[in-house]
N, C-alpha and C. Protein backbone atom coordinates (compact mmCIF):
# COMPACT_ATOMS: atom_id res chain seq x y z
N UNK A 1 168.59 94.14 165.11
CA UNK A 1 169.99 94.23 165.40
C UNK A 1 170.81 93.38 164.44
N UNK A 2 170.31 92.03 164.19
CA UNK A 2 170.96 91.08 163.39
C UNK A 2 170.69 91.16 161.99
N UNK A 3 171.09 91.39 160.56
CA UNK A 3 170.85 90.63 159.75
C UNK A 3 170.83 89.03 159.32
N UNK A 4 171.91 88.24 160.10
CA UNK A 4 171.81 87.27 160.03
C UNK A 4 172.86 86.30 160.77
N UNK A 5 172.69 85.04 161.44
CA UNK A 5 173.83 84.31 161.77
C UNK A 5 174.37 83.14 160.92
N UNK A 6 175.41 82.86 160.74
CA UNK A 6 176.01 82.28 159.60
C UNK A 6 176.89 81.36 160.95
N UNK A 7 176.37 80.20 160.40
CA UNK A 7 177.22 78.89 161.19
C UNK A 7 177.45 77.84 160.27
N UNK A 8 179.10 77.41 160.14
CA UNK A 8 179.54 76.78 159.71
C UNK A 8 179.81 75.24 159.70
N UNK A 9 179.49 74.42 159.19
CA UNK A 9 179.48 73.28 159.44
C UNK A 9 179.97 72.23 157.98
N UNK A 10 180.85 71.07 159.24
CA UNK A 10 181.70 70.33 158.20
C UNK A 10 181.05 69.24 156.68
N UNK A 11 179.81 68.82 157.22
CA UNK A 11 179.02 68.02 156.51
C UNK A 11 177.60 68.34 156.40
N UNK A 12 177.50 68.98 155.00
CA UNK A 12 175.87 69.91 154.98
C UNK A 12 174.60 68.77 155.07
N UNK A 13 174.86 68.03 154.87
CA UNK A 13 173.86 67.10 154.82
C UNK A 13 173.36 66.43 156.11
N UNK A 14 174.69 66.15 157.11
CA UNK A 14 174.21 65.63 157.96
C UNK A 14 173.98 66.67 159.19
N UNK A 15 174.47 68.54 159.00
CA UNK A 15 173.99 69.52 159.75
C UNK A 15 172.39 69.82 159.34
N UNK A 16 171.92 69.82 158.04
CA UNK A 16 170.35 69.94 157.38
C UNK A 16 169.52 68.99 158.08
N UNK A 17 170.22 67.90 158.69
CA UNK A 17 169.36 66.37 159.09
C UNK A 17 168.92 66.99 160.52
N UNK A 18 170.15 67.40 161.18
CA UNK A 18 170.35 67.92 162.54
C UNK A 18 169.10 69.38 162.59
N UNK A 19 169.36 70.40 162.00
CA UNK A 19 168.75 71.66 161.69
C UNK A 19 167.33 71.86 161.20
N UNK A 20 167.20 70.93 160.34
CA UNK A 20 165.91 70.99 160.16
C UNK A 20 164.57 70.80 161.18
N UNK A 21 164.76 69.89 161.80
CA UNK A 21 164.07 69.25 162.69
C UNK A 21 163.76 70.18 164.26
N UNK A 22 164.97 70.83 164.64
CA UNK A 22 165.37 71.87 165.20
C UNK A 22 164.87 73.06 164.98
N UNK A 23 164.67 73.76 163.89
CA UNK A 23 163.95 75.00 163.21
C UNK A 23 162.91 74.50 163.39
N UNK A 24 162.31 73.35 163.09
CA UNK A 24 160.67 73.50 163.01
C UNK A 24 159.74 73.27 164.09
N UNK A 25 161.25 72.69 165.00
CA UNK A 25 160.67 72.52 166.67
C UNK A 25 160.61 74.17 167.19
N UNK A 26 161.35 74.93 166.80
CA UNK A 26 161.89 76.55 167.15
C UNK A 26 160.04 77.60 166.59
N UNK A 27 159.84 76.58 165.53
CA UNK A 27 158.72 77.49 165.12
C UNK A 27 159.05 78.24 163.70
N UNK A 28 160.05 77.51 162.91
CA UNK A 28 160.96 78.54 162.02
C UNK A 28 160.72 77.92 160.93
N UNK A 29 160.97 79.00 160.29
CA UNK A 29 160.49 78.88 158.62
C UNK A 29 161.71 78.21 157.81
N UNK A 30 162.35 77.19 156.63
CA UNK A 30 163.00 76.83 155.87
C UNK A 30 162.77 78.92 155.05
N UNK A 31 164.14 78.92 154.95
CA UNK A 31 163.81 80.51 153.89
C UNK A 31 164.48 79.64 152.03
N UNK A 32 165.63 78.69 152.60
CA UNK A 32 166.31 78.42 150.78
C UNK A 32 166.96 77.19 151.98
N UNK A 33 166.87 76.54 151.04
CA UNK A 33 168.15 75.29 150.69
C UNK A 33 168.60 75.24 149.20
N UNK A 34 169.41 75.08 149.57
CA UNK A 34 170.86 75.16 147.84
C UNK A 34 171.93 74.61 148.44
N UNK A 35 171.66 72.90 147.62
CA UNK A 35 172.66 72.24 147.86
C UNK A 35 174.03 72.18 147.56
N UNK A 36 173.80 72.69 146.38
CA UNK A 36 174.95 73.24 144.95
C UNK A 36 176.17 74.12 145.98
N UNK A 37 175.59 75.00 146.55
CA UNK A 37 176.45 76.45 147.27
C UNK A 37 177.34 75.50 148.55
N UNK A 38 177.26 74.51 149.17
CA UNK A 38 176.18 73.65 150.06
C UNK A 38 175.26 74.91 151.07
N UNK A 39 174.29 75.48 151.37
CA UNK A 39 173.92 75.93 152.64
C UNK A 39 172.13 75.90 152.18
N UNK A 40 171.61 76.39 153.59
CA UNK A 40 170.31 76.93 154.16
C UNK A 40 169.88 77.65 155.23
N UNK A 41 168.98 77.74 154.92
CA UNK A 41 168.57 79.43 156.24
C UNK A 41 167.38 78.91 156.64
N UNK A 42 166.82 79.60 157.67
CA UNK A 42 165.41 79.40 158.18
C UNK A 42 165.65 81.26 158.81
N UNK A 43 164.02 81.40 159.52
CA UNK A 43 163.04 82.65 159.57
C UNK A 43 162.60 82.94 160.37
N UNK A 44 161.36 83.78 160.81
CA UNK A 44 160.40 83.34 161.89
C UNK A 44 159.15 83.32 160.56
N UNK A 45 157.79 82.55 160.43
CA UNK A 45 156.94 83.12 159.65
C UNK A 45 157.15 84.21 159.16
N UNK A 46 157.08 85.17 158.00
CA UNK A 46 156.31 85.59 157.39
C UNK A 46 157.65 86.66 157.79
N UNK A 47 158.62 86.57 158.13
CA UNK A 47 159.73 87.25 158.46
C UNK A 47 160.51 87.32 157.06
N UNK A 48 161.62 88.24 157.13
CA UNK A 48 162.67 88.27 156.20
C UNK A 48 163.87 88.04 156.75
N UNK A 49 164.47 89.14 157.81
CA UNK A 49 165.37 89.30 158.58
C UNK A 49 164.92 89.34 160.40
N UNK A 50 165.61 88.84 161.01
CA UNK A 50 167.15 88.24 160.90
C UNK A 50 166.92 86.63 160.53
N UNK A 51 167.61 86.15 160.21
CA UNK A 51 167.49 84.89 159.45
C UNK A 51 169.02 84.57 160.17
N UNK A 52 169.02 82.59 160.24
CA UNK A 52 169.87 81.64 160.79
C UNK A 52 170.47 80.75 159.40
N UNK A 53 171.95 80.94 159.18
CA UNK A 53 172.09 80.24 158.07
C UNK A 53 173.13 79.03 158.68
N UNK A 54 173.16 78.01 157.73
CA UNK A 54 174.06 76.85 158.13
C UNK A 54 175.03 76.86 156.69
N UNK A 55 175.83 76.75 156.27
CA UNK A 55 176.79 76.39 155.13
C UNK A 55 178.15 75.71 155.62
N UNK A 56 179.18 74.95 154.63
CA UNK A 56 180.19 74.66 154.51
C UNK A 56 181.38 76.18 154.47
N UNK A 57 182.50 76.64 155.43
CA UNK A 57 183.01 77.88 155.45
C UNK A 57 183.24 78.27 153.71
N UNK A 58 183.58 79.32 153.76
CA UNK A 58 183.32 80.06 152.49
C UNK A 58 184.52 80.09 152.10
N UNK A 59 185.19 80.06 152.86
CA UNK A 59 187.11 80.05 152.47
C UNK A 59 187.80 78.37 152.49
N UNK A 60 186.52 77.27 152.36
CA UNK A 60 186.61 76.15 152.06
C UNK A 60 187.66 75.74 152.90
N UNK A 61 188.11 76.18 153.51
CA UNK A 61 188.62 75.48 154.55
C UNK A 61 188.11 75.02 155.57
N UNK A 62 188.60 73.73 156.42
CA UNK A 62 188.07 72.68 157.96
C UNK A 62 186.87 73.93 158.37
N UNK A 63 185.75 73.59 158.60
CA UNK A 63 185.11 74.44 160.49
C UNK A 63 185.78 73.90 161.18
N UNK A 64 185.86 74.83 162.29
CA UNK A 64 186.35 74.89 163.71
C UNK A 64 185.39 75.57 164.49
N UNK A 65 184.68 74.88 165.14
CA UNK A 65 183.31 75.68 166.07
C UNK A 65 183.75 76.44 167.08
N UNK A 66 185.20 76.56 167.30
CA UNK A 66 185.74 77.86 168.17
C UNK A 66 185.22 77.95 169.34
N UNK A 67 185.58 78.46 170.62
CA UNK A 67 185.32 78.11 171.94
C UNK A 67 184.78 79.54 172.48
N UNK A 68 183.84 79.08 173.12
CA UNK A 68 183.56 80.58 173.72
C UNK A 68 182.02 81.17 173.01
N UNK A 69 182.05 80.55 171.58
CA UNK A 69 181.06 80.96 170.85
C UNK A 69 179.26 80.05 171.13
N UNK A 70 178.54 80.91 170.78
CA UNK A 70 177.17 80.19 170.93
C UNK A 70 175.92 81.03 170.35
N UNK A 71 175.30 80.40 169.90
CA UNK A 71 174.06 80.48 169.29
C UNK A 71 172.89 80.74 169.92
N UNK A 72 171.97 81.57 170.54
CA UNK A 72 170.91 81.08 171.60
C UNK A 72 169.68 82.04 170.91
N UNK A 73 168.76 81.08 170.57
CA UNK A 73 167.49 80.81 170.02
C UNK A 73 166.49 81.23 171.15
N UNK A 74 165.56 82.41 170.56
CA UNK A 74 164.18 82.53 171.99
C UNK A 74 163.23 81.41 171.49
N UNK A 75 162.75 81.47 172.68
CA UNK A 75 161.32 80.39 172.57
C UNK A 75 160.56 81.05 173.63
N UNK A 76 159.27 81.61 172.97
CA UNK A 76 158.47 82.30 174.17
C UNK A 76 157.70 81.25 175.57
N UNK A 77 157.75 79.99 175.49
CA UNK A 77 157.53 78.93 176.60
C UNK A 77 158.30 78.15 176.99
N UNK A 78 158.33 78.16 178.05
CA UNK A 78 159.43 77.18 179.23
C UNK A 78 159.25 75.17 178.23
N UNK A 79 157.90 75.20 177.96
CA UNK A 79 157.78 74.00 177.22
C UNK A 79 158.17 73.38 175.56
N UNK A 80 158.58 74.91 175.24
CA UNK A 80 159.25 74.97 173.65
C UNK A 80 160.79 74.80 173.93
N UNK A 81 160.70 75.44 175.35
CA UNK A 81 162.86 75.16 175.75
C UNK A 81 162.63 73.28 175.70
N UNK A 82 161.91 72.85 176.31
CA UNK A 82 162.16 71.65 176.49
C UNK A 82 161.87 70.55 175.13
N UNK A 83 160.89 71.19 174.59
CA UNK A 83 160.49 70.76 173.36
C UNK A 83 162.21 70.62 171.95
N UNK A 84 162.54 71.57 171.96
CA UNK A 84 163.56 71.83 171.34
C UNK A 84 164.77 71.26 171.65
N UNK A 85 164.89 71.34 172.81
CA UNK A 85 165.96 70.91 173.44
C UNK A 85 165.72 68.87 173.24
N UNK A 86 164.64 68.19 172.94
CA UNK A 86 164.81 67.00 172.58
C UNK A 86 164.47 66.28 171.61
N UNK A 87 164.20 67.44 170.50
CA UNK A 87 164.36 67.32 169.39
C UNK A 87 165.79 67.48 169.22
N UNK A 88 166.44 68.42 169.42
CA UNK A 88 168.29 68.52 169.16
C UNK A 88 168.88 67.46 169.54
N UNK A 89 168.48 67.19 170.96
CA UNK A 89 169.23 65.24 170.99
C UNK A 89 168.86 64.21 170.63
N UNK A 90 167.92 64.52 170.18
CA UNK A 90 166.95 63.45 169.30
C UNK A 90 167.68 63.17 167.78
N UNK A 91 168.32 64.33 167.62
CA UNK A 91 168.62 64.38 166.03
C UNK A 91 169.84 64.41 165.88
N UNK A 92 170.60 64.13 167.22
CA UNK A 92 172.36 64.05 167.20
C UNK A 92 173.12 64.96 168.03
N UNK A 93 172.21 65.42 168.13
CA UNK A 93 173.14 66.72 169.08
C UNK A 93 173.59 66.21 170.56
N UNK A 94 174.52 67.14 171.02
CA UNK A 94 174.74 65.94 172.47
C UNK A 94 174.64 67.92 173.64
N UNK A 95 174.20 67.12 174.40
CA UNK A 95 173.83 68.39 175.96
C UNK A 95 174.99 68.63 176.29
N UNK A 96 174.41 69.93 176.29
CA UNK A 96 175.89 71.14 177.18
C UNK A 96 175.59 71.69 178.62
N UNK A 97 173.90 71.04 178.89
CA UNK A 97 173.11 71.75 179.81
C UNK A 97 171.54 71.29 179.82
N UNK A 98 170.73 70.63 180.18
CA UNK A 98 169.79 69.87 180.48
C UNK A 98 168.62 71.28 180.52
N UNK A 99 167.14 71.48 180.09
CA UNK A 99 166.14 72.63 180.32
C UNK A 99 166.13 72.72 181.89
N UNK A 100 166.55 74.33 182.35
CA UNK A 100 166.02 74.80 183.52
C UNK A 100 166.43 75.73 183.69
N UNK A 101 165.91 76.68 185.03
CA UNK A 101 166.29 77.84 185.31
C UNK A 101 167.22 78.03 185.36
N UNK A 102 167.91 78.83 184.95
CA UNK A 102 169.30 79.55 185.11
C UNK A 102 168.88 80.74 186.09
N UNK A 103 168.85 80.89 187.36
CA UNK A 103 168.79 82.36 188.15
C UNK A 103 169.99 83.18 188.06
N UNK A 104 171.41 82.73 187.92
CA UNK A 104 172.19 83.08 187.72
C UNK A 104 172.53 84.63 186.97
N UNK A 105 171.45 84.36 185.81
CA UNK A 105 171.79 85.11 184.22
C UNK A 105 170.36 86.16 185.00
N UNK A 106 168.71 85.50 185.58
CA UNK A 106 167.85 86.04 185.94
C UNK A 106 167.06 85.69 186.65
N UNK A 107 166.13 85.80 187.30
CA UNK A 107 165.01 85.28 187.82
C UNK A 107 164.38 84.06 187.19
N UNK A 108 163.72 84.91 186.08
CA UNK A 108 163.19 83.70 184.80
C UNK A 108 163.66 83.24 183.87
N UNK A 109 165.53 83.17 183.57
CA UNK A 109 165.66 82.92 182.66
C UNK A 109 165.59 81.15 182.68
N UNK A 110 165.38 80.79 181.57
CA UNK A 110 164.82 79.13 181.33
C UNK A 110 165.57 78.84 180.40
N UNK A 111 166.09 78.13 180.11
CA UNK A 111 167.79 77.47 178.65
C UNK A 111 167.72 76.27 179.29
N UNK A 112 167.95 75.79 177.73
CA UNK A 112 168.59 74.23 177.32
C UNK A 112 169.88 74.72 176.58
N UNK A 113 171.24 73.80 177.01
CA UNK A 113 172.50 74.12 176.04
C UNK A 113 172.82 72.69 175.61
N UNK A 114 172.60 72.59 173.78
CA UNK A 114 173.47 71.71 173.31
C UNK A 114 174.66 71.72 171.99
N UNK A 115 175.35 71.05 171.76
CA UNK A 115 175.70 71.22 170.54
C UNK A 115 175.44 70.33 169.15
N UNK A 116 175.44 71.01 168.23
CA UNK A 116 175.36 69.69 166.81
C UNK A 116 175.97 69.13 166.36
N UNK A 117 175.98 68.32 165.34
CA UNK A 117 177.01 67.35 165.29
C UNK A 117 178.91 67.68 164.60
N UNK A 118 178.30 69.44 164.33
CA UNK A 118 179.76 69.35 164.72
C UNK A 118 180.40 70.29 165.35
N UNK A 119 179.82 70.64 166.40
CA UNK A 119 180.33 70.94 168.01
C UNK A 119 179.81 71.96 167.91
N UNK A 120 178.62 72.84 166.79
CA UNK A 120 178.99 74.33 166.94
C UNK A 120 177.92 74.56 168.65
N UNK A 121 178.13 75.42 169.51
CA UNK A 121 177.01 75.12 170.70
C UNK A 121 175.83 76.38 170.53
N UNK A 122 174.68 75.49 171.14
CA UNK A 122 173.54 76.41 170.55
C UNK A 122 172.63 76.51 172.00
N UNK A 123 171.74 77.48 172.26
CA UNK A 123 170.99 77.46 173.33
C UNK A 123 169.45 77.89 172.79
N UNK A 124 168.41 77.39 173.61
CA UNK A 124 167.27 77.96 173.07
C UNK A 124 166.81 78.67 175.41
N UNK A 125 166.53 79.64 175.02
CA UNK A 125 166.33 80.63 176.17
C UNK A 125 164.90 80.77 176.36
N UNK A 126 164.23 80.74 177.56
CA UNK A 126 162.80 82.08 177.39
C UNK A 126 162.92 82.70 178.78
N UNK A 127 162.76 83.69 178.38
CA UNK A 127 162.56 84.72 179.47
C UNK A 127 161.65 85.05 180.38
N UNK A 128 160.33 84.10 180.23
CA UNK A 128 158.96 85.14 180.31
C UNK A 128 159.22 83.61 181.70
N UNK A 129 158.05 84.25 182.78
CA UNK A 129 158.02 83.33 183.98
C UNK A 129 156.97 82.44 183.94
N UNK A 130 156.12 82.28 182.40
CA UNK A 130 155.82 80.80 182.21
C UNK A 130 154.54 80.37 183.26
């Protein structure tokens, strides 16, 4: 469905500090870093598309992480939501939502919500009943 998500962020260096650590808790591949452009992407293994990119906006103007918007990452175990989810506050990010069931959304759905350090908000989900 996706070719790709493109999230904008004010300081590439200290979103790469945040992101990196995050992708590799996710299970995700680095695809490019290019500092020059400022941005980077990550994968799943051995994937091409859909791919997660981070850069400075392209029209060089402020980010604004905009309200309403969110990011949400699968993780096929209830223990990768939690895994992930403290690596992200581990690495700066601050909670929008602590790992647990949401029955709300499903039966099994399982999410952690946080954001990075500069507000964009991200969720990592699993579906499966674990």
């Amino acid at each position: 469905m996706f070719s790709h998500i493109f999230m904008g962020v004010s300081d590439f260096e200290r979103a790469f500090g945040f992101y990196q650590p995050v992708m590799t808790a996710l299970g995700l591949d680095l695809r490019f870093k290019e500092t020059s452009k400022p941005w980077a992407a990550w994968h799943r293994p051995g994937g091409k598309r859909p791919f997660f990119v981070i850069s400075s906006p392209f029209n060089e103007q402020a980010h604004d992480p905009g309200n309403g918007q969110m990011t949400a990452f699968m993780a096929m175990t209830r223990e990768r939501v939690r895994s992930v989810y403290a690596v992200a506050i581990a690495a700066g990010g601050t909670s929008e939502g602590m790992p647990g069931l949401r029955p709300e959304y499903h039966q099994n759905y399982y999410g952690a919500y946080f954001r990075d350090p500069d507000g964009n908000k991200l969720a990592v989900a699993c579906h499966n009943e674990e």
